[in-house]
PDB file of N, CA and C in Angstrom:
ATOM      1  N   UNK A   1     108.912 137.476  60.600  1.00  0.00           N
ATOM      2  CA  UNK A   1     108.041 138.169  59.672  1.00  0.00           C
ATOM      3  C   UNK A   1     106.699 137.483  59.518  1.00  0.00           C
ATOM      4  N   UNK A   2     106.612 135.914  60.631  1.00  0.00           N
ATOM      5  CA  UNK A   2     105.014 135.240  59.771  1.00  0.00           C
ATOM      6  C   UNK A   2     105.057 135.056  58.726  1.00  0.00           C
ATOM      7  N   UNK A   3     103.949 134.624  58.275  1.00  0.00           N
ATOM      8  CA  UNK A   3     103.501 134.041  57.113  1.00  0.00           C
ATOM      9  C   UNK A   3     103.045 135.194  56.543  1.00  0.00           C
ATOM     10  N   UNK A   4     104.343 135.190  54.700  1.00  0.00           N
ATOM     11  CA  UNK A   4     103.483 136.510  53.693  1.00  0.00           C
ATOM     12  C   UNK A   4     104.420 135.613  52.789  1.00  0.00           C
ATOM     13  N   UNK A   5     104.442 134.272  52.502  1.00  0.00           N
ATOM     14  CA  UNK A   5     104.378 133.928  51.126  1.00  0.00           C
ATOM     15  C   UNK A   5     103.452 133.711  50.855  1.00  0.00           C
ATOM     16  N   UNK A   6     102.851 134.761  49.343  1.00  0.00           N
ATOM     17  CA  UNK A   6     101.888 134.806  48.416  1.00  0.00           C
ATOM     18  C   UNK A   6     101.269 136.102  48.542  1.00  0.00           C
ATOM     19  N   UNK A   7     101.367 136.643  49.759  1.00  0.00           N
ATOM     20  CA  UNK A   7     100.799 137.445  50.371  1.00  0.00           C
ATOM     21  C   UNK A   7     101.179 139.097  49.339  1.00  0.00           C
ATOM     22  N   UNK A   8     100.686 139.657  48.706  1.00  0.00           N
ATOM     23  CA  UNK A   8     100.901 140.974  47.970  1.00  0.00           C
ATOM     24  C   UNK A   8     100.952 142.320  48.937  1.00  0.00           C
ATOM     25  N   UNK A   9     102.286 142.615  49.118  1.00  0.00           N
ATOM     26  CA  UNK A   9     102.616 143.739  49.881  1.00  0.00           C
ATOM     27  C   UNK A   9     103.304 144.678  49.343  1.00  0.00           C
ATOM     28  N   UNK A  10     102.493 145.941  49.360  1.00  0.00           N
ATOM     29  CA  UNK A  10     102.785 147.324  48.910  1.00  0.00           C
ATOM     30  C   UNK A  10     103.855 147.891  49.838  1.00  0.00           C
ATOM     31  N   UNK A  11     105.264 148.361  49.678  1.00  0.00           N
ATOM     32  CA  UNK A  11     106.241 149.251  50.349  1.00  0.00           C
ATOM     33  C   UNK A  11     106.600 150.135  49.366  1.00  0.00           C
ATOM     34  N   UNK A  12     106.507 151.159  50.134  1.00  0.00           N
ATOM     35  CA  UNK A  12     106.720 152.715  50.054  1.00  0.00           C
ATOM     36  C   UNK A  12     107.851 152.930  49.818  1.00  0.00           C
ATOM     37  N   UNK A  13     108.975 153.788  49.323  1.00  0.00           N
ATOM     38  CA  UNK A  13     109.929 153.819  49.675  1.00  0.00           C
ATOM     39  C   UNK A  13     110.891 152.823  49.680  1.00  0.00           C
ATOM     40  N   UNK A  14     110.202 151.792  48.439  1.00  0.00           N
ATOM     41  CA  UNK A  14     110.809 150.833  48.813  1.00  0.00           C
ATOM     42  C   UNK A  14     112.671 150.819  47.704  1.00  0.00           C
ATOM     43  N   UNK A  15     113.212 152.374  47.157  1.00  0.00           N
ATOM     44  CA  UNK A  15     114.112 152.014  46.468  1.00  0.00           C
ATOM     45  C   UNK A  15     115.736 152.362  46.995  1.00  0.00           C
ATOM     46  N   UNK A  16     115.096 152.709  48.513  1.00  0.00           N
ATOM     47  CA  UNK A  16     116.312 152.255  49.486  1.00  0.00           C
ATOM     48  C   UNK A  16     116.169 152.346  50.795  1.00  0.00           C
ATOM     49  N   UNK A  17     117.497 152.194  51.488  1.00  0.00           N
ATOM     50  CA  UNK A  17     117.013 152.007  53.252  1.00  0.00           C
ATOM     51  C   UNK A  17     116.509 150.631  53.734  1.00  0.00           C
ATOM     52  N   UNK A  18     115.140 151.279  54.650  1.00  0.00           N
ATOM     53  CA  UNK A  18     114.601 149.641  55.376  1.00  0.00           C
ATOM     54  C   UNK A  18     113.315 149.209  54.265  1.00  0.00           C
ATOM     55  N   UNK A  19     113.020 150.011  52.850  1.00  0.00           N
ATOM     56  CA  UNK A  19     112.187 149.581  52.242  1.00  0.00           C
ATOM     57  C   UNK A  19     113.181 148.412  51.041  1.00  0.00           C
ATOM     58  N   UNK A  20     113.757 148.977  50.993  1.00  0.00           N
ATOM     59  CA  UNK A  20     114.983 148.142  49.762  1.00  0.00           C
ATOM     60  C   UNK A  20     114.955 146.781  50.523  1.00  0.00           C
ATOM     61  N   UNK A  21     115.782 146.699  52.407  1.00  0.00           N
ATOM     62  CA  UNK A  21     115.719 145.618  52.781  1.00  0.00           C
ATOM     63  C   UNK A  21     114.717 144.941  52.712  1.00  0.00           C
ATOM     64  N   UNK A  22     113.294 145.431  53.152  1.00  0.00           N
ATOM     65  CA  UNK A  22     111.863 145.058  53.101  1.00  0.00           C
ATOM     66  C   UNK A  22     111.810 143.903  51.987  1.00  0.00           C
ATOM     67  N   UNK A  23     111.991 144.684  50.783  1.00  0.00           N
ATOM     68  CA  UNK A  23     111.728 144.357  49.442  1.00  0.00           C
ATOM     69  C   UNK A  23     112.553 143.014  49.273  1.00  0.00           C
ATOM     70  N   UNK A  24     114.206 142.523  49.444  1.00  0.00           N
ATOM     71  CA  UNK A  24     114.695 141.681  49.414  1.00  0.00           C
ATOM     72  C   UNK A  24     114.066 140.727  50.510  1.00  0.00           C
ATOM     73  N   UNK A  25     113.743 140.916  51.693  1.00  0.00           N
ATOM     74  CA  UNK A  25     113.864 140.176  52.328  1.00  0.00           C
ATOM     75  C   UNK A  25     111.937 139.081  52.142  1.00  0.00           C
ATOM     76  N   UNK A  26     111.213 139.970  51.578  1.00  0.00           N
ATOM     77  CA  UNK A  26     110.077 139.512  51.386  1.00  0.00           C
ATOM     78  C   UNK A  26     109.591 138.756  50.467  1.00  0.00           C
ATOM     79  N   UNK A  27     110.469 139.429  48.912  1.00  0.00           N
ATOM     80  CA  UNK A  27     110.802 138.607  47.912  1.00  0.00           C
ATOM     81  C   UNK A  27     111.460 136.927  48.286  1.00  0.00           C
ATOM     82  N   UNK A  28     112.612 136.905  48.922  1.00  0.00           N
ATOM     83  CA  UNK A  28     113.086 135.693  49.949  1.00  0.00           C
ATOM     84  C   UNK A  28     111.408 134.481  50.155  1.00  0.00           C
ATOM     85  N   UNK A  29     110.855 135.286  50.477  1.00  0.00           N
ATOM     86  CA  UNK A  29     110.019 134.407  51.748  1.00  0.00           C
ATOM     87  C   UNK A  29     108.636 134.106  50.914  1.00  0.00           C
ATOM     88  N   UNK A  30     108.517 134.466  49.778  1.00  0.00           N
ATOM     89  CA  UNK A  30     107.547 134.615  48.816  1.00  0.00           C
ATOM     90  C   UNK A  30     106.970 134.875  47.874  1.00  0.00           C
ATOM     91  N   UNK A  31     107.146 136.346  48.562  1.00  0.00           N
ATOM     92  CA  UNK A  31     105.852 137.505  48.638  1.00  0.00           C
ATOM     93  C   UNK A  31     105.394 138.214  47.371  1.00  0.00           C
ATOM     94  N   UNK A  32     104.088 138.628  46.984  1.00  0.00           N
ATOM     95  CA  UNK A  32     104.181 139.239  45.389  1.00  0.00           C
ATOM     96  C   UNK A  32     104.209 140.984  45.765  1.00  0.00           C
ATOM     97  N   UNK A  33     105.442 141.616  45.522  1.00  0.00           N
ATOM     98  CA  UNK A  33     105.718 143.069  45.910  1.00  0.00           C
ATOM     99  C   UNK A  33     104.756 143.848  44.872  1.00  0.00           C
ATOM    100  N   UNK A  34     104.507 144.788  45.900  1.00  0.00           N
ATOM    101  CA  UNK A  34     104.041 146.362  45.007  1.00  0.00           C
ATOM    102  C   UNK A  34     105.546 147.396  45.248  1.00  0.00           C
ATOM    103  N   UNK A  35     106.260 147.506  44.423  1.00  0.00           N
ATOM    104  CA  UNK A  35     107.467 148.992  45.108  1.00  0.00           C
ATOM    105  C   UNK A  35     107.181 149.907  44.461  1.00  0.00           C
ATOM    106  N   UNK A  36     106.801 151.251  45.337  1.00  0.00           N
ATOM    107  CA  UNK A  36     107.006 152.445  44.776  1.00  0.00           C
ATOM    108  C   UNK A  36     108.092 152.959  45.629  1.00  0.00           C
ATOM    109  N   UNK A  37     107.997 154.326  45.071  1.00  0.00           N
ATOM    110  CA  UNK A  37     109.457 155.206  45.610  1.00  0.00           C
ATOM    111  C   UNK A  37     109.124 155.993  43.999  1.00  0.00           C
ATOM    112  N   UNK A  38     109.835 157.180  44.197  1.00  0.00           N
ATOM    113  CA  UNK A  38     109.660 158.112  42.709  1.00  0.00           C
ATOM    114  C   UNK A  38     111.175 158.171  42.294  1.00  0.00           C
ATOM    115  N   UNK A  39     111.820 156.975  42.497  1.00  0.00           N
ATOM    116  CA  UNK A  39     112.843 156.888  41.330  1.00  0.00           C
ATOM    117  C   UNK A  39     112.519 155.299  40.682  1.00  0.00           C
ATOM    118  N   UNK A  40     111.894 155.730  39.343  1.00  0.00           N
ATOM    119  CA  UNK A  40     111.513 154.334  39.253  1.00  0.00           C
ATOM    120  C   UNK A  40     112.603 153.251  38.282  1.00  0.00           C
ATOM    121  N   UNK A  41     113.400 154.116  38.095  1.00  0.00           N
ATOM    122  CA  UNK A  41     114.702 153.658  37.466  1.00  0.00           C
ATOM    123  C   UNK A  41     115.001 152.186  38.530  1.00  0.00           C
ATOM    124  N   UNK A  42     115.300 153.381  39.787  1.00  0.00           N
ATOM    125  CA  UNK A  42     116.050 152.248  40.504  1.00  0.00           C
ATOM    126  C   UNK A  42     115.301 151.282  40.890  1.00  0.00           C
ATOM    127  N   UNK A  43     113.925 151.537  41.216  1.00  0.00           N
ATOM    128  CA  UNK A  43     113.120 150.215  41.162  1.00  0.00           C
ATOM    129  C   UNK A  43     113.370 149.052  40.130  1.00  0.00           C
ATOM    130  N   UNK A  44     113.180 149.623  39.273  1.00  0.00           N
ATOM    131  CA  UNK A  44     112.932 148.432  38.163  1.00  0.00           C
ATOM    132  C   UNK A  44     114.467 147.399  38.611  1.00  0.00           C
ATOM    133  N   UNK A  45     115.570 148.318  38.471  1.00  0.00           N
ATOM    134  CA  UNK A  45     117.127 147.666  38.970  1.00  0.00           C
ATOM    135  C   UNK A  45     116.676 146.565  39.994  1.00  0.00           C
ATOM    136  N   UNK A  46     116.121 147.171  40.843  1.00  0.00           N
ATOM    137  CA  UNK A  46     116.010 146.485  42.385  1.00  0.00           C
ATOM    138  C   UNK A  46     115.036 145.044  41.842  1.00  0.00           C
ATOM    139  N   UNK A  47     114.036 145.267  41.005  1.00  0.00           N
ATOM    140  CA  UNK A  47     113.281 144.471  40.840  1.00  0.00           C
ATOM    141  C   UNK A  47     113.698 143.106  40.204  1.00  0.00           C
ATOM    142  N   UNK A  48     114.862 143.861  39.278  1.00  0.00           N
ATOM    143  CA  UNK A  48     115.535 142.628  38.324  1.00  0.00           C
ATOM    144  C   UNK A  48     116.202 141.681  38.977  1.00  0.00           C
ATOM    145  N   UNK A  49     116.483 142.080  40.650  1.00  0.00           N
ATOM    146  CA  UNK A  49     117.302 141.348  41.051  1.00  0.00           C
ATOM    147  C   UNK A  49     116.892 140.118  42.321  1.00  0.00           C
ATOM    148  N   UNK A  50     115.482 140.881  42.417  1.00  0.00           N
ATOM    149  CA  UNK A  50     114.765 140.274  43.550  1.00  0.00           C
ATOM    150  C   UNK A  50     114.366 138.516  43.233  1.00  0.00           C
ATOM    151  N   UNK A  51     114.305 137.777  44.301  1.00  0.00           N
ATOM    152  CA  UNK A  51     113.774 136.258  43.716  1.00  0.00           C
ATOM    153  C   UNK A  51     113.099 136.075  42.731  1.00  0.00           C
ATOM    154  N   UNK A  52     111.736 136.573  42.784  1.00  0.00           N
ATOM    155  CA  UNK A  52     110.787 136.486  41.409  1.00  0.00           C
ATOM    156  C   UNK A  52     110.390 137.678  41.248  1.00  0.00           C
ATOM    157  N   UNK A  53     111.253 137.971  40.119  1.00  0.00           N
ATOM    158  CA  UNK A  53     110.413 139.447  39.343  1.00  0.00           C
ATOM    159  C   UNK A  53     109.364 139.647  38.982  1.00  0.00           C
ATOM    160  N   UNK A  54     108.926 138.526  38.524  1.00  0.00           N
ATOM    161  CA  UNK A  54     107.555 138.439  37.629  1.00  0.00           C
ATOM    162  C   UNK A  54     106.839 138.252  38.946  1.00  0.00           C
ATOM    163  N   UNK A  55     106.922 138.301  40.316  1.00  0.00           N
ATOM    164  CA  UNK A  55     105.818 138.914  41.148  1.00  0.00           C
ATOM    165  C   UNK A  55     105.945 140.281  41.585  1.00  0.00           C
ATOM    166  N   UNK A  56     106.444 141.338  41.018  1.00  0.00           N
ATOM    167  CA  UNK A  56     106.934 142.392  41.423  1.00  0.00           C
ATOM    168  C   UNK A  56     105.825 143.562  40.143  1.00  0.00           C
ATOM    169  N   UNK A  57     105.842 144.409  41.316  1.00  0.00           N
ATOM    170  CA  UNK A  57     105.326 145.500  40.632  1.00  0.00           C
ATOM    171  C   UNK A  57     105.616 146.576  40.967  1.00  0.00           C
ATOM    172  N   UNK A  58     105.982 147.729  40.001  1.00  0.00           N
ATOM    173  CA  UNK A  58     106.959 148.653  40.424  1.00  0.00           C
ATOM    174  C   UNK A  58     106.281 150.194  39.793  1.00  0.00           C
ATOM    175  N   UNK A  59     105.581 150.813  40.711  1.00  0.00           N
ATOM    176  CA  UNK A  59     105.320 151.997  40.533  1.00  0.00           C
ATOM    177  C   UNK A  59     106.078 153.681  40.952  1.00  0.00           C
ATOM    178  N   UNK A  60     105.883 154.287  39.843  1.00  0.00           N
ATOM    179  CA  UNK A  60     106.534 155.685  40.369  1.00  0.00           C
ATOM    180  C   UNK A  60     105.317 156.226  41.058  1.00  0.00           C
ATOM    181  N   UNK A  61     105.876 156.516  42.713  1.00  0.00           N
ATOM    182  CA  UNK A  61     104.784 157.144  43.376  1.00  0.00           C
ATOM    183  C   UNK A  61     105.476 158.030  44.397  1.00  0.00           C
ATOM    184  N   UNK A  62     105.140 158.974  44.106  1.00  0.00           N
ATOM    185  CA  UNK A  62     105.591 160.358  45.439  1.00  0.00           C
ATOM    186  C   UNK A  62     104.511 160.862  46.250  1.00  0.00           C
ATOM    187  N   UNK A  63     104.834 160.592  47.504  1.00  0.00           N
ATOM    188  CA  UNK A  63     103.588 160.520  48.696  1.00  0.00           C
ATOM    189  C   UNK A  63     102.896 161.766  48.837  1.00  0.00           C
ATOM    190  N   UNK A  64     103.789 162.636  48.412  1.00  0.00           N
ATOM    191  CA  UNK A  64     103.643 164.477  48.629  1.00  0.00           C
ATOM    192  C   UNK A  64     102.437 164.501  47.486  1.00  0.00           C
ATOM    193  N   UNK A  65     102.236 163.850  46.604  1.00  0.00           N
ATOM    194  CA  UNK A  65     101.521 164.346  45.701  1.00  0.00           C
ATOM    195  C   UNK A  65     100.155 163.132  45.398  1.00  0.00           C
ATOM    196  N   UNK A  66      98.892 163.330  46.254  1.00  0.00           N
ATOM    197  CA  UNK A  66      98.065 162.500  47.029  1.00  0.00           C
ATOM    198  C   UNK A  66      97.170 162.275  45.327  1.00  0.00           C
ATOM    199  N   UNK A  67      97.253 163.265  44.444  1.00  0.00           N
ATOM    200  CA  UNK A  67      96.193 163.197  43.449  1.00  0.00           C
ATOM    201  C   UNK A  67      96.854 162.158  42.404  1.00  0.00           C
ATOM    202  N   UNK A  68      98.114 161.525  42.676  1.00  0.00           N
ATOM    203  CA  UNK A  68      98.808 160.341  41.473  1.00  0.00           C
ATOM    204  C   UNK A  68      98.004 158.798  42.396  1.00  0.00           C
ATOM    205  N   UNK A  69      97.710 158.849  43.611  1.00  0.00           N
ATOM    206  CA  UNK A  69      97.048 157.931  44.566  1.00  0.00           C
ATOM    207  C   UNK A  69      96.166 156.712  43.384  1.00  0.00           C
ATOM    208  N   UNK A  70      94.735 157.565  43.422  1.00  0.00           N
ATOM    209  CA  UNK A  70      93.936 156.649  42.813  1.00  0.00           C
ATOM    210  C   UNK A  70      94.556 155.970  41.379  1.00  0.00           C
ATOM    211  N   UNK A  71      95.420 156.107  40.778  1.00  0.00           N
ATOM    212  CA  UNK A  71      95.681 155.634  39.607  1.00  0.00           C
ATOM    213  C   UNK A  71      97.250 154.497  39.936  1.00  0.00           C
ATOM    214  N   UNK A  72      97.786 154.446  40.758  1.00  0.00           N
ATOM    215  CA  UNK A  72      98.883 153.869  41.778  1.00  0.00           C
ATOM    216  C   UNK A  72      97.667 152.423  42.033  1.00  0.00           C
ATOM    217  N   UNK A  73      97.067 152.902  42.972  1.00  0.00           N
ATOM    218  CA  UNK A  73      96.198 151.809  43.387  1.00  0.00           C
ATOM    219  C   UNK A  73      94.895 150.936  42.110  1.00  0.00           C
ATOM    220  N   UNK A  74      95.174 151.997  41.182  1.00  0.00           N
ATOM    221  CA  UNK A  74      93.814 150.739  40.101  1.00  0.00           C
ATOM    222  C   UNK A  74      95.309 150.022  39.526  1.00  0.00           C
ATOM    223  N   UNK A  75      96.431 150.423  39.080  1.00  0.00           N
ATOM    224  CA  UNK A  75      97.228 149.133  38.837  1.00  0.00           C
ATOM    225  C   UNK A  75      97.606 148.271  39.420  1.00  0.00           C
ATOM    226  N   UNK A  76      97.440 148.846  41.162  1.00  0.00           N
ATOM    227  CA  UNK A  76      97.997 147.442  41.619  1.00  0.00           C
ATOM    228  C   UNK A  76      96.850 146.277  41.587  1.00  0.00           C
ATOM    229  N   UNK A  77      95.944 147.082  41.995  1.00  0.00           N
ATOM    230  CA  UNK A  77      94.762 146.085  41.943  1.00  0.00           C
ATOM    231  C   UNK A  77      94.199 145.539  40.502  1.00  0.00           C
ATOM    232  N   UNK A  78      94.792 145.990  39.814  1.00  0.00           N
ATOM    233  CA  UNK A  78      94.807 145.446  37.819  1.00  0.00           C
ATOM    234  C   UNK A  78      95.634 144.378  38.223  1.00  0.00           C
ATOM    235  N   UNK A  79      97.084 144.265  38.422  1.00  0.00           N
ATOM    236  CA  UNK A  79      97.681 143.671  38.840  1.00  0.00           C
ATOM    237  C   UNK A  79      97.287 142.101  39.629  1.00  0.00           C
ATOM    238  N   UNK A  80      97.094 142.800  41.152  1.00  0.00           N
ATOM    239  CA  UNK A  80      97.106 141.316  42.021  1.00  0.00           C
ATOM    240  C   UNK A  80      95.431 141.464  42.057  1.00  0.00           C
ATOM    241  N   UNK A  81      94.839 142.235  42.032  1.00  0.00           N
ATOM    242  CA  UNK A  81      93.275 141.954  42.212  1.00  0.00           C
ATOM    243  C   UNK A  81      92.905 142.538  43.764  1.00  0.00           C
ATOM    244  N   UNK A  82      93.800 142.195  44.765  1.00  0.00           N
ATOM    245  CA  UNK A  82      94.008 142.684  46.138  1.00  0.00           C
ATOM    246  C   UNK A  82      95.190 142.986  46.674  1.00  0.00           C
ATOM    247  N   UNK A  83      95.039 143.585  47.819  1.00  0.00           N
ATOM    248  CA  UNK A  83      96.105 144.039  48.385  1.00  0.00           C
ATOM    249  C   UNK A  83      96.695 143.419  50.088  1.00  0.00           C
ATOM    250  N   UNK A  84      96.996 142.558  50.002  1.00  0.00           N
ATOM    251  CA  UNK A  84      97.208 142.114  52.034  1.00  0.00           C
ATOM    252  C   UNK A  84      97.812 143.048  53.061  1.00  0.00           C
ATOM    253  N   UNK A  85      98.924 143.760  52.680  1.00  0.00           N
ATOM    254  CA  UNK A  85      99.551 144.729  53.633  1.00  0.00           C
ATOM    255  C   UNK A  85      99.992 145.872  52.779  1.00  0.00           C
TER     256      UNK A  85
END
């Protein structure tokens, strides 16, 4: 995976499948997460369990619907300030 401890990475989809793995396995190695997915229930679950929560950020975002976009992205960037991947 390289170097992405510290590194703030946004996954999609991340509240199951290869984004869920994503999410554990990046948390592992560092990383400060952005997760969306539009069940944000299970995010938050997923989040409680990840290495450091308190680098985690967990948005409800559904891709189909492009006009929730700009307001997704001013929190993350409220958040970490930037975005790496």
């Amino acid at each position: 995976m390289g170097r992405v401890q510290d590194k703030v990475i946004w996954i999609t989809g991340a509240s199951s499948g290869i984004g869920l793995e994503m999410a554990r396995q990046l948390s592992e190695r560092g990383s400060k997460l952005i997760l969306s997915a539009r069940r944000l229930d299970v995010l938050e679950k997923i989040k409680s369990e990840l290495k450091n929560p308190s680098d985690v950020l967990t948005l409800d975002l559904d891709l189909t619907k492009p006009e929730t976009f700009e307001v997704a992205i001013a929190n993350a960037f409220q958040r970490f300030g930037h975005i790496d991947v």
